[in-house]
Protein backbone atom coordinates (compact mmCIF):
# COMPACT_ATOMS: atom_id res chain seq x y z
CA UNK A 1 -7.47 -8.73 3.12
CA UNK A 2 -4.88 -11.16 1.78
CA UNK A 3 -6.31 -11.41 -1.70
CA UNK A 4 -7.03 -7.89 -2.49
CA UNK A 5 -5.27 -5.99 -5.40
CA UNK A 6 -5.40 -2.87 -6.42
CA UNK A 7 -6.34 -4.09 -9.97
CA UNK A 8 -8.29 -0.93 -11.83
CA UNK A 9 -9.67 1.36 -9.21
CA UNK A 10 -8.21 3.96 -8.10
CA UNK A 11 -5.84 3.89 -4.90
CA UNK A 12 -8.51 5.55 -2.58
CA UNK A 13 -11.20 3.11 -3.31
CA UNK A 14 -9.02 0.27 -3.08
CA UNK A 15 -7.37 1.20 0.13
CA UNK A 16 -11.15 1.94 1.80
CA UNK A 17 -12.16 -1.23 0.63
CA UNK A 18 -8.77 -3.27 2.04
CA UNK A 19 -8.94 -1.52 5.31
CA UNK A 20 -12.58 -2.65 5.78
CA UNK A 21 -11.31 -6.09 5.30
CA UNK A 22 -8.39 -5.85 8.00
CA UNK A 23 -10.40 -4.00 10.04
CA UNK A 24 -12.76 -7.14 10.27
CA UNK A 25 -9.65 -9.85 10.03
CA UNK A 26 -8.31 -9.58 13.98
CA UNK A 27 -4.98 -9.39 13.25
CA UNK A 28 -1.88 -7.46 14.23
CA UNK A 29 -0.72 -4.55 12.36
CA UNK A 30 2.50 -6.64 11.30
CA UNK A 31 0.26 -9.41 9.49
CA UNK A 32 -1.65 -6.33 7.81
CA UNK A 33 1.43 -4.25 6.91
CA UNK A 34 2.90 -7.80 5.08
CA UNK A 35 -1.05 -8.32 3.40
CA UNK A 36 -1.02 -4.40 2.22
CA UNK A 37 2.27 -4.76 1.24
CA UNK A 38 1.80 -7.90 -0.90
CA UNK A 39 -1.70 -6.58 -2.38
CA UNK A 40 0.72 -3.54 -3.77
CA UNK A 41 1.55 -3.51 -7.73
CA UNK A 42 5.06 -4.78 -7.72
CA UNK A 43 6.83 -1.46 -8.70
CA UNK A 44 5.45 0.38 -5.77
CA UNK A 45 5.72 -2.33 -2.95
CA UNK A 46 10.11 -1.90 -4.82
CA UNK A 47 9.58 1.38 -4.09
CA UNK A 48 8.47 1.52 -0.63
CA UNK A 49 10.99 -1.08 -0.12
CA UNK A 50 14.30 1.15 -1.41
CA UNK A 51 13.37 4.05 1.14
CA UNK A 52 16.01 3.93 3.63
CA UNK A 53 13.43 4.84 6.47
CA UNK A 54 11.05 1.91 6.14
CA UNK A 55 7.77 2.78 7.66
CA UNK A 56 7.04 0.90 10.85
CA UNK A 57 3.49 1.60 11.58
CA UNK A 58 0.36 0.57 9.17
CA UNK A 59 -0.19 4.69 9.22
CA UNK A 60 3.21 5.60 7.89
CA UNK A 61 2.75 2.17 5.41
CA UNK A 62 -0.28 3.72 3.79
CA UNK A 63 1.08 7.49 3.67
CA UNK A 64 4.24 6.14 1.77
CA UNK A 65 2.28 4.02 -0.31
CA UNK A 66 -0.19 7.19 -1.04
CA UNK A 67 2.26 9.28 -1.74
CA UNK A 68 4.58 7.10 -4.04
CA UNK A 69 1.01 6.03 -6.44
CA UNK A 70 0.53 9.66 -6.57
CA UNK A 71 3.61 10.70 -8.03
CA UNK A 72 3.46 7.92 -10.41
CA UNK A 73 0.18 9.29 -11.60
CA UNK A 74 1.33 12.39 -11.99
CA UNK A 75 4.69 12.01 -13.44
CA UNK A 76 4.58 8.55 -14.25
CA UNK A 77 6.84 5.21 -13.58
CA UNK A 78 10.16 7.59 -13.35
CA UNK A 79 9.18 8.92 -10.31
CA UNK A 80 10.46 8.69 -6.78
């Protein structure tokens, strides 16, 4: 869960495999929101971290997170 980067796939298959892991780690949602956090590519963990409404649930985490790597697939880096 700790050690698990997006690297190559795409953000669906990396997030199914990552929540298997945390799923299985028996820890609070606060450790796993920091681990999903940290596993994020650098530009979209700055990203999530400039909203002014920071997500405060795993949920909300993920559905930013979603959200933000699809726009940058779509439009590219210049997207917020």
């Amino acid at each position: 869960m700790h050690h698990t980067p997006i690297n190559i796939c795409t953000f669906s298959d990396w997030y199914q495999e990552w929540s298997t892991y945390a799923r299985h780690s028996q820890v609070d949602e606060t450790t796993k929101m920091w681990a999903f956090q940290n596993n994020l590519p650098q530009a979209l963990n700055q990203k999530i971290l400039r909203i002014s409404l920071q997500p405060t649930t795993l949920v909300d985490l993920v559905k930013k997170a979603q959200e933000f790597n699809c726009n940058w697939q779509i439009y590219g880096e210049s997207a917020t």
